[in-house]
N, C-alpha and C. Protein backbone atom coordinates (compact mmCIF):
# COMPACT_ATOMS: atom_id res chain seq x y z
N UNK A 1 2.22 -16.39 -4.80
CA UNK A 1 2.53 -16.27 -3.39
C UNK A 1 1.81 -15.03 -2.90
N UNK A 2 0.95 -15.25 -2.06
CA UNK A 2 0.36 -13.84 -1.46
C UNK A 2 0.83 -14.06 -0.04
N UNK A 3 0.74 -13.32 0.30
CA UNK A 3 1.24 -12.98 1.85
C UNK A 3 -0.07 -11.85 2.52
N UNK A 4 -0.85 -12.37 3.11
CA UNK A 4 -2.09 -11.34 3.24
C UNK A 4 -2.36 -11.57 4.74
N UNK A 5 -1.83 -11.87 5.91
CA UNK A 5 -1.82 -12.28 6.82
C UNK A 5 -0.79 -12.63 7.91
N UNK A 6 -0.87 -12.36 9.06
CA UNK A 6 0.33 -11.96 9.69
C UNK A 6 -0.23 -13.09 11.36
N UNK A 7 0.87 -13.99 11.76
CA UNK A 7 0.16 -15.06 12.80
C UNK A 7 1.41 -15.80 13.55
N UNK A 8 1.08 -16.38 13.96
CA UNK A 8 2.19 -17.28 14.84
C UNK A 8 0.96 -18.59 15.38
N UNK A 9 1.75 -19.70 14.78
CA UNK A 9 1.55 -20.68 15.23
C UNK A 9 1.90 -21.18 16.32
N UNK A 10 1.49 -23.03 16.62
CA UNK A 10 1.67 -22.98 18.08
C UNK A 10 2.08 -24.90 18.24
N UNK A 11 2.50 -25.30 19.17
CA UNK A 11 2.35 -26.61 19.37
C UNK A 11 1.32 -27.06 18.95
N UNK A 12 -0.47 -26.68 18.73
CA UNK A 12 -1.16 -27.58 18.77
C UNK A 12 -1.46 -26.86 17.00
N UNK A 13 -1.32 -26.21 16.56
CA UNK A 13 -1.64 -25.79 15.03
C UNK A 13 -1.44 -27.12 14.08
N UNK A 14 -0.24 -26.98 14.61
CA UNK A 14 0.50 -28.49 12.79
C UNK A 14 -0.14 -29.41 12.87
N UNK A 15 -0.69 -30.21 12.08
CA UNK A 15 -1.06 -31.49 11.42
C UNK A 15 -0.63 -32.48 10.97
N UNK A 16 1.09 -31.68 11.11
CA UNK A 16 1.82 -33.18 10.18
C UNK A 16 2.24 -34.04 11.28
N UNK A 17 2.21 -35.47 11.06
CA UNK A 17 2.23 -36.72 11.47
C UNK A 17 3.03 -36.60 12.63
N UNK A 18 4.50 -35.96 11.97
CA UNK A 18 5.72 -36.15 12.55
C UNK A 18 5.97 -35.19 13.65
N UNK A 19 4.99 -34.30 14.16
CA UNK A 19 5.00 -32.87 14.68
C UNK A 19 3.88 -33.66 15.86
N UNK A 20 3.44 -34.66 15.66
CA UNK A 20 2.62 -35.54 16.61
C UNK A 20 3.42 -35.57 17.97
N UNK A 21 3.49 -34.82 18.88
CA UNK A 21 3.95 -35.90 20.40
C UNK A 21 5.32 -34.95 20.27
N UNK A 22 5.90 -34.20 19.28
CA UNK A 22 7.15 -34.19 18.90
C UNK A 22 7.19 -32.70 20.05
N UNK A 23 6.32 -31.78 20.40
CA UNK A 23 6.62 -30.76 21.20
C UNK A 23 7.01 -29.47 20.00
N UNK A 24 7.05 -29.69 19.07
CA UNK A 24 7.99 -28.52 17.86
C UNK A 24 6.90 -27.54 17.98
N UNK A 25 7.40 -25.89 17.91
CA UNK A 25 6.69 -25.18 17.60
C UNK A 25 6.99 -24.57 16.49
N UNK A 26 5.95 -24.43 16.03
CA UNK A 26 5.98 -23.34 14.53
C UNK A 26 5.08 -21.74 14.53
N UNK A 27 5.71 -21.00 13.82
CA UNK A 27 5.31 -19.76 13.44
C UNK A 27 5.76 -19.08 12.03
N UNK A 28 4.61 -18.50 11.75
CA UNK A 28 4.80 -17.84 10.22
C UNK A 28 3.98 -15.99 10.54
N UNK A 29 5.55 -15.83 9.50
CA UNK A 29 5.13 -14.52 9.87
C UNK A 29 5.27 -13.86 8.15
N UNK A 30 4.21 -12.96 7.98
CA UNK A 30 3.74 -12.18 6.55
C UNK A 30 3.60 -10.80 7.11
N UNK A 31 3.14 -10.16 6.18
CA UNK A 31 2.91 -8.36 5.89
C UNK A 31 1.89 -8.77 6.30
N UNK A 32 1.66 -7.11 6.79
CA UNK A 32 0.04 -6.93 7.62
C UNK A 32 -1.08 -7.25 6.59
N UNK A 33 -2.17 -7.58 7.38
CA UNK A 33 -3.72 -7.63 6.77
C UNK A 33 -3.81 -6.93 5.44
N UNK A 34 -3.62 -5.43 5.21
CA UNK A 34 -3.63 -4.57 4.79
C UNK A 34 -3.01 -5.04 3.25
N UNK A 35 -1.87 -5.60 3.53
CA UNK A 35 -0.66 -5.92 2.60
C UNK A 35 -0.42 -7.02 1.75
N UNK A 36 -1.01 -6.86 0.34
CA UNK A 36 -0.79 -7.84 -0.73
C UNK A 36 0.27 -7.92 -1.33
N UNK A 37 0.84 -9.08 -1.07
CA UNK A 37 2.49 -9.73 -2.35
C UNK A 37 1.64 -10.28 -3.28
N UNK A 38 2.46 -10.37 -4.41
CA UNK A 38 2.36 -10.45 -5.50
C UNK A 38 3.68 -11.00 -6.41
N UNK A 39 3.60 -12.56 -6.71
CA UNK A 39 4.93 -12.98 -7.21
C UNK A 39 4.25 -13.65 -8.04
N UNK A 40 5.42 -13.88 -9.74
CA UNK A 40 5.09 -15.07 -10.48
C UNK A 40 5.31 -16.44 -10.09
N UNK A 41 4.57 -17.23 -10.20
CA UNK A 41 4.59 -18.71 -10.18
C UNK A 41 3.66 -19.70 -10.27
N UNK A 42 3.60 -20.52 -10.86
CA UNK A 42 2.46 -21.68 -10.78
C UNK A 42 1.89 -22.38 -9.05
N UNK A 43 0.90 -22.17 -8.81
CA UNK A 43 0.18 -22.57 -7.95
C UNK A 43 0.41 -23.77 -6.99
N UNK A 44 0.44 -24.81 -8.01
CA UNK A 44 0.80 -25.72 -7.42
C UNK A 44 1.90 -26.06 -7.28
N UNK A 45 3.23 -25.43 -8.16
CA UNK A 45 4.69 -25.80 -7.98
C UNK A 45 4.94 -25.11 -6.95
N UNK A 46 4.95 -23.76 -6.38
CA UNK A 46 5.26 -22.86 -5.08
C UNK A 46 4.48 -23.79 -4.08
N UNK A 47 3.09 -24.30 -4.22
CA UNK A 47 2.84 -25.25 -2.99
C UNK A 47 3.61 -26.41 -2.76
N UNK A 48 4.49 -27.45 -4.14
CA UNK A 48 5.12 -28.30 -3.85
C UNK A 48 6.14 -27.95 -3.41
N UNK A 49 7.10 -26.74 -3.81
CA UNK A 49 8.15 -26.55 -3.27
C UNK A 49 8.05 -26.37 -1.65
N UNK A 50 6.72 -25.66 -1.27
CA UNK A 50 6.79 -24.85 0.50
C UNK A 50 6.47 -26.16 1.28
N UNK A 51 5.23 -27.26 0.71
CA UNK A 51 5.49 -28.40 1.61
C UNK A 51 6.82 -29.10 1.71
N UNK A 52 7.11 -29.50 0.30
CA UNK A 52 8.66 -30.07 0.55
C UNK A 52 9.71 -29.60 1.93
N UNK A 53 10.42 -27.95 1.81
CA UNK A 53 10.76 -27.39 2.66
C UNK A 53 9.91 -27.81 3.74
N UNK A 54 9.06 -27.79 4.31
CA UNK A 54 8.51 -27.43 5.68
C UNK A 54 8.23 -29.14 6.24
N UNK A 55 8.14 -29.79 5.49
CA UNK A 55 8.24 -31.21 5.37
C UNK A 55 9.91 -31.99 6.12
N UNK A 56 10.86 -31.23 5.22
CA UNK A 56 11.92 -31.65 5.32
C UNK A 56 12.30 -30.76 6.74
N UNK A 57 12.02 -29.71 7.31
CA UNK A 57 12.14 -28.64 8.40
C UNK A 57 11.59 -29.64 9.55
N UNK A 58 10.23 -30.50 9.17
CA UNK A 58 9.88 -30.98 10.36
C UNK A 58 10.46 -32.16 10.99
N UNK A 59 10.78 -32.80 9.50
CA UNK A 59 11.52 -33.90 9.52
C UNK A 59 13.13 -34.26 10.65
N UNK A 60 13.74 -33.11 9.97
CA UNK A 60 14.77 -33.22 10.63
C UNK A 60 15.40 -32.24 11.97
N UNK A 61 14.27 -31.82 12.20
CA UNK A 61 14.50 -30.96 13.51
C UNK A 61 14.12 -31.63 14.66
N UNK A 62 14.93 -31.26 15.76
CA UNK A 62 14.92 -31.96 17.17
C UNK A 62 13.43 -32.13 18.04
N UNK A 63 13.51 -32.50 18.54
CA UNK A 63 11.96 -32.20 19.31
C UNK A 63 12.09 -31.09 20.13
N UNK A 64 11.00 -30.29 20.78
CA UNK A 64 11.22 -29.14 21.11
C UNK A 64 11.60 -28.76 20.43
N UNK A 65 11.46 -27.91 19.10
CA UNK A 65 12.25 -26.83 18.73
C UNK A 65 11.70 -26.22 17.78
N UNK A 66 11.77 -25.46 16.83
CA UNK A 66 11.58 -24.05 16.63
C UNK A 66 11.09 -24.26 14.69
N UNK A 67 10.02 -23.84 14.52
CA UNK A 67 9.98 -24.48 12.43
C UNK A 67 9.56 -22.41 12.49
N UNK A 68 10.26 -21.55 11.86
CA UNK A 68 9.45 -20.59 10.94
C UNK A 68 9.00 -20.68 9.28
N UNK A 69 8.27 -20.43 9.20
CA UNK A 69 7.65 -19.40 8.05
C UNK A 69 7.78 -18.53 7.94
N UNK A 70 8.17 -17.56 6.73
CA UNK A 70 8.26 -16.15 6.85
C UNK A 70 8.31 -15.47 5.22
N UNK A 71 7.39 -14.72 5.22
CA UNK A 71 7.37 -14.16 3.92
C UNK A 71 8.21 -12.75 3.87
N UNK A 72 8.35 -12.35 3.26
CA UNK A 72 9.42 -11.03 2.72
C UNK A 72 9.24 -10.26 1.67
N UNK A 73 9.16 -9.77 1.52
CA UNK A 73 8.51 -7.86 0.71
C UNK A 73 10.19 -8.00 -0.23
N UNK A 74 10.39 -8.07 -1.22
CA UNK A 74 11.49 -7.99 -1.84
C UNK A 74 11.23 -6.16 -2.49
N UNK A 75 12.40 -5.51 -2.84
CA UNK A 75 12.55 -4.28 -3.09
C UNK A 75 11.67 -3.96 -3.95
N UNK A 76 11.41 -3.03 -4.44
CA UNK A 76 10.54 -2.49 -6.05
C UNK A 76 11.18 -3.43 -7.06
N UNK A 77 10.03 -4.23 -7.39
CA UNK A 77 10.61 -4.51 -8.94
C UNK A 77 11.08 -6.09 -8.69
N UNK A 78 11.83 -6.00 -7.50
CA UNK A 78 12.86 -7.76 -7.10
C UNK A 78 11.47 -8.74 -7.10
N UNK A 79 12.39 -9.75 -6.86
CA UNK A 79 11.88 -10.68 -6.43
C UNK A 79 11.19 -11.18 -4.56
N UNK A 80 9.99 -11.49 -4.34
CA UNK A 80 9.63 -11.52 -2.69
C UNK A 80 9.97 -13.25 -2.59
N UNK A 81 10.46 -13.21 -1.53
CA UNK A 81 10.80 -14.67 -0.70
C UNK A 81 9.74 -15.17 0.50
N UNK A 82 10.01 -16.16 0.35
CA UNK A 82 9.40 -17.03 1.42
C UNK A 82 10.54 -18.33 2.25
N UNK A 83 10.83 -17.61 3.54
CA UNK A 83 11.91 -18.18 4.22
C UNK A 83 11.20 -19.36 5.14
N UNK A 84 12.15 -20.90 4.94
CA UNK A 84 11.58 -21.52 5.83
C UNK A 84 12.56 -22.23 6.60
N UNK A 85 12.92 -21.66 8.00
CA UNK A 85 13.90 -21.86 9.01
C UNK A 85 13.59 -22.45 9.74
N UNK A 86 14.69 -23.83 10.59
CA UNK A 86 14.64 -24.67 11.60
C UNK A 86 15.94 -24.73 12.49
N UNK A 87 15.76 -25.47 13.43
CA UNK A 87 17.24 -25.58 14.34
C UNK A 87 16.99 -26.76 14.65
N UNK A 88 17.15 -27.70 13.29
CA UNK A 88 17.69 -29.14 12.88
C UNK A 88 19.54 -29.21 13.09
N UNK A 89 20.02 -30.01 12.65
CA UNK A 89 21.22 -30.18 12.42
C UNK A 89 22.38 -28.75 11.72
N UNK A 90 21.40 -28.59 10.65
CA UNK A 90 22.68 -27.64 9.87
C UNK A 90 23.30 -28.49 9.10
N UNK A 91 24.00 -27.47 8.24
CA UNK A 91 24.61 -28.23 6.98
C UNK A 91 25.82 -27.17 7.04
N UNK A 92 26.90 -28.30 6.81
CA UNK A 92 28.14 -28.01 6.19
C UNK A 92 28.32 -26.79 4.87
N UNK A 93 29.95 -25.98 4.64
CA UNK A 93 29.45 -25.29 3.07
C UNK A 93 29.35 -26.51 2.12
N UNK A 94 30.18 -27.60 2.19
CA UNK A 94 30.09 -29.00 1.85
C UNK A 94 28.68 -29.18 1.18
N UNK A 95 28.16 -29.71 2.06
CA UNK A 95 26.45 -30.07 2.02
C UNK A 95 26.14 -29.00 1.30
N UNK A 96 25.83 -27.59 1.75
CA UNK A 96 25.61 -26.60 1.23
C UNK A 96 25.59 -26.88 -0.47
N UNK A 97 26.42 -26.61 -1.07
CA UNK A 97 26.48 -27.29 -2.57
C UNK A 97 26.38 -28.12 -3.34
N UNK A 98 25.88 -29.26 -2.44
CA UNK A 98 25.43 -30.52 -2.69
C UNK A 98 23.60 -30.96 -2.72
N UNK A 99 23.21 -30.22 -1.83
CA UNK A 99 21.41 -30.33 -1.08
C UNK A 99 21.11 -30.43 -2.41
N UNK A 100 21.12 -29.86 -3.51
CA UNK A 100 20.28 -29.56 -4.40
C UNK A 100 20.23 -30.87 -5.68
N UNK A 101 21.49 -31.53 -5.46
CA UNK A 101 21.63 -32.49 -6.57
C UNK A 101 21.13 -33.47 -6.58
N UNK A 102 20.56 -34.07 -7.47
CA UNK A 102 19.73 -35.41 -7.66
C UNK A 102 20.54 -36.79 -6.64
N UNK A 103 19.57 -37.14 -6.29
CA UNK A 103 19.65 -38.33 -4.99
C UNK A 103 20.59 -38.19 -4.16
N UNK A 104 21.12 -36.61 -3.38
CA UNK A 104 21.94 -36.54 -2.76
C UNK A 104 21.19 -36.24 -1.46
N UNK A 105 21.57 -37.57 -0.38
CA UNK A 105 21.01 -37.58 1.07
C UNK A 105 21.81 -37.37 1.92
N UNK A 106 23.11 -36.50 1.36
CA UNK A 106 23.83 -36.45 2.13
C UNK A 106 24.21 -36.74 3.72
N UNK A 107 24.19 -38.16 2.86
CA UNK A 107 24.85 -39.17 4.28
C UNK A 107 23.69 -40.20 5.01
N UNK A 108 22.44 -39.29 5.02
CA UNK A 108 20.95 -39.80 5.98
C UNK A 108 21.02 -41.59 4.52
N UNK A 109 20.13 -42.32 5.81
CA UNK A 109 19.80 -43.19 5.08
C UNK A 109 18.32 -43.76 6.25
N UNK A 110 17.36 -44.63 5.70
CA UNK A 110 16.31 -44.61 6.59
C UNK A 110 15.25 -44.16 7.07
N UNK A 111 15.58 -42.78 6.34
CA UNK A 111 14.07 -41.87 6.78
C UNK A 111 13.07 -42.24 5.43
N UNK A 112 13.10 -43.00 4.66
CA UNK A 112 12.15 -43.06 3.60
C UNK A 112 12.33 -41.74 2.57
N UNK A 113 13.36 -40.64 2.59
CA UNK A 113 13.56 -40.17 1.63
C UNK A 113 14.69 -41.02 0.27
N UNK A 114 14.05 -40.12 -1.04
CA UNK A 114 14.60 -40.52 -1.91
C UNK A 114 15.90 -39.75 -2.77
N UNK A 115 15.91 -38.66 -1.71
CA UNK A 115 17.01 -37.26 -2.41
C UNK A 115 16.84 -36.66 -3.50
N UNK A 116 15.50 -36.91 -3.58
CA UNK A 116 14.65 -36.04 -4.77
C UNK A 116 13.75 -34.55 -4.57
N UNK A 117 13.59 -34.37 -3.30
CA UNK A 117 12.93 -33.51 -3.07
C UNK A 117 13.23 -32.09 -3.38
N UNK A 118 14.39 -31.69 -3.10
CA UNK A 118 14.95 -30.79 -2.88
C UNK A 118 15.74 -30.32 -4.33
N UNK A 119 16.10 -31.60 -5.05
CA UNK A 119 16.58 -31.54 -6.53
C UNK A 119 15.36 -31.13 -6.91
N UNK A 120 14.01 -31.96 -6.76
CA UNK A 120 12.85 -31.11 -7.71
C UNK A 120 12.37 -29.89 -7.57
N UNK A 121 12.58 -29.53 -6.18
CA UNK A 121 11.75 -28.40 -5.85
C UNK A 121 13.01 -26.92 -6.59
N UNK A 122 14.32 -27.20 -6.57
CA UNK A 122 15.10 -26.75 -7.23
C UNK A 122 15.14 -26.07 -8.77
N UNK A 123 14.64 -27.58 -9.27
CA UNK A 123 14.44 -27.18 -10.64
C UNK A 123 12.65 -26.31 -11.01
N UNK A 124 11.77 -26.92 -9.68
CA UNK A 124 10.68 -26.31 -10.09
C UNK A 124 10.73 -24.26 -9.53
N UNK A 125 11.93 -24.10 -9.06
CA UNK A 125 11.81 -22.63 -8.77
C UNK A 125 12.74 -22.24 -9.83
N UNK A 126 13.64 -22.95 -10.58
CA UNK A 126 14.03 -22.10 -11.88
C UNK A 126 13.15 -21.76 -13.06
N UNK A 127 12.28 -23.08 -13.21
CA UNK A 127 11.42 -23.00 -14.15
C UNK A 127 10.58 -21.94 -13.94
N UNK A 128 9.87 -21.01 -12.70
CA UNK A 128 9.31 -20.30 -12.50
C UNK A 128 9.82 -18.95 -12.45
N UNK A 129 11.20 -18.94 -12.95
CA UNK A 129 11.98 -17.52 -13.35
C UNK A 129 12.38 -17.18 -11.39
N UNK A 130 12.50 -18.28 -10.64
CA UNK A 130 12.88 -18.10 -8.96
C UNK A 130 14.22 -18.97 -8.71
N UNK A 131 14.55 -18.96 -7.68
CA UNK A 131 15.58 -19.30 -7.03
C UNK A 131 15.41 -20.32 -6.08
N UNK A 132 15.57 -21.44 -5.64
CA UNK A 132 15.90 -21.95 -4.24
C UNK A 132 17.12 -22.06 -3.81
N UNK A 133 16.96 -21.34 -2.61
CA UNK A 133 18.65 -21.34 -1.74
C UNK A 133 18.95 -22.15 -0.64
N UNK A 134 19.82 -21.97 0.06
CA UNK A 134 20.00 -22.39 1.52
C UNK A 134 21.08 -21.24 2.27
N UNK A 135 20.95 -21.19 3.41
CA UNK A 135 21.90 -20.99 4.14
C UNK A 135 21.88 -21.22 5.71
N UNK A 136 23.61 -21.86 6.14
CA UNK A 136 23.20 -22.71 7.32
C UNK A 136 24.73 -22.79 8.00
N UNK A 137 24.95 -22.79 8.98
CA UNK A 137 25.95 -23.34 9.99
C UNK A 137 25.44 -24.51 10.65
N UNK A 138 26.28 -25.46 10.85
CA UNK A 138 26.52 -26.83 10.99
C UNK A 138 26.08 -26.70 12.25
N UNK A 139 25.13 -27.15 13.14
CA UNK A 139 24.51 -27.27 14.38
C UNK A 139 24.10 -26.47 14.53
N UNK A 140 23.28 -25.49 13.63
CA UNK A 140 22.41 -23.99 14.23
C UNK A 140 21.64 -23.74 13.26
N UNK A 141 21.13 -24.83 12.59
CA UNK A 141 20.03 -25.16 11.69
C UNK A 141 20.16 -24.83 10.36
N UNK A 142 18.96 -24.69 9.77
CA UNK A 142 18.91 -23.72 8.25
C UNK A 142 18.04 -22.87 7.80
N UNK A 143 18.52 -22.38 6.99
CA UNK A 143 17.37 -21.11 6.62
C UNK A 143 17.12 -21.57 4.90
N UNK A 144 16.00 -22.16 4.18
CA UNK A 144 15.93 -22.36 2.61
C UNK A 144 14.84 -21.51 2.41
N UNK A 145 15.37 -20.92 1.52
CA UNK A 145 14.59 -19.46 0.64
C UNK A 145 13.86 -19.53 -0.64
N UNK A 146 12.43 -19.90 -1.18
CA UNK A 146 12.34 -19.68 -2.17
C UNK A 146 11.82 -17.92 -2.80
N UNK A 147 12.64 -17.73 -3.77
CA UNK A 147 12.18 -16.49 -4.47
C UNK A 147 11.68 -16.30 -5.37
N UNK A 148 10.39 -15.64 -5.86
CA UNK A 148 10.08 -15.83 -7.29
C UNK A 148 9.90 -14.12 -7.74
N UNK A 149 10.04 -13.64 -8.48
CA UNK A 149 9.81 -12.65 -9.42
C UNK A 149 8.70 -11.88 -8.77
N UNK A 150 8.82 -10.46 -8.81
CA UNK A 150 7.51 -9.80 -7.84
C UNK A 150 6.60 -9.80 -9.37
N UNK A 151 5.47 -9.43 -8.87
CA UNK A 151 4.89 -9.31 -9.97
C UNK A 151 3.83 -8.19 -10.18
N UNK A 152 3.89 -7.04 -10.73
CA UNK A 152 2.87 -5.89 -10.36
C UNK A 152 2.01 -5.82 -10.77
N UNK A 153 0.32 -5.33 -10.39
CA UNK A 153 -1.13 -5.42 -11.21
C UNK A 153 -1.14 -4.57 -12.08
């Protein structure tokens, strides 16, 4: 995970399908120019996990409304995060403890998910010595966090 760049996106930035016509804006925000992160993880599992999230962010958020990105400087030594927040629905503490378990769609049916996403991307941030979280109030969206291990040169 590097974080080397600092920006805000816009209605016309995204590419994904579903962000077509939809009005959503997005922005991601990192440490200055200046400022290299440095976390353990495999390349392509931190990319499957951040599309997944930002996938599922676009998915289920309203039109008009709001997708961040956001990277985070974790303390000396911690672990740095990468926050990816929407003002979709929200989840229950219910849901909350549930998102993560194998084929749990809690409740959705129709969108062509398989309730795997979020179970894999789960297990692919433990395997990387990281975390995936959530946190959310029920109609005021969510915030899912992956963290991985800082890592020093």
């Amino acid at each position: 995970m590097r974080g080397n760049r600092s920006g805000a996106g816009g209605k016309t930035g995204c590419r994904h399908p579903e962000c077509a016509g939809a009005g959503k804006e997005y922005s991601c925000r990192a440490p200055g120019l200046a400022q290299e992160l440095s976390a353990r993880g495999e390349f392509r599992r931190v990319l499957q996990v951040l599309l997944n999230l930002i996938g599922n962010a676009i998915r289920y958020s309203p039109e008009n409304s709001r997708i961040e990105v956001a990277i985070e400087e974790g303390l000396a030594g911690q672990a740095h995060s990468v926050h990816v927040t929407d003002e979709g629905p929200g989840l229950t503490e219910e849901e909350q403890r549930k998102v993560f378990e194998r084929f749990e769609r809690l409740g959705r049916s129709g969108d062509g998910g398989s309730g795997l996403g979020l179970y894999i991307s789960h297990r692919l941030a433990a395997a990387m010595g990281g975390e995936l979280s959530v946190s959310s109030i029920k109609g005021q969206g969510a915030r899912f966090t992956l963290s991985l291990p800082a890592f020093s040169n």
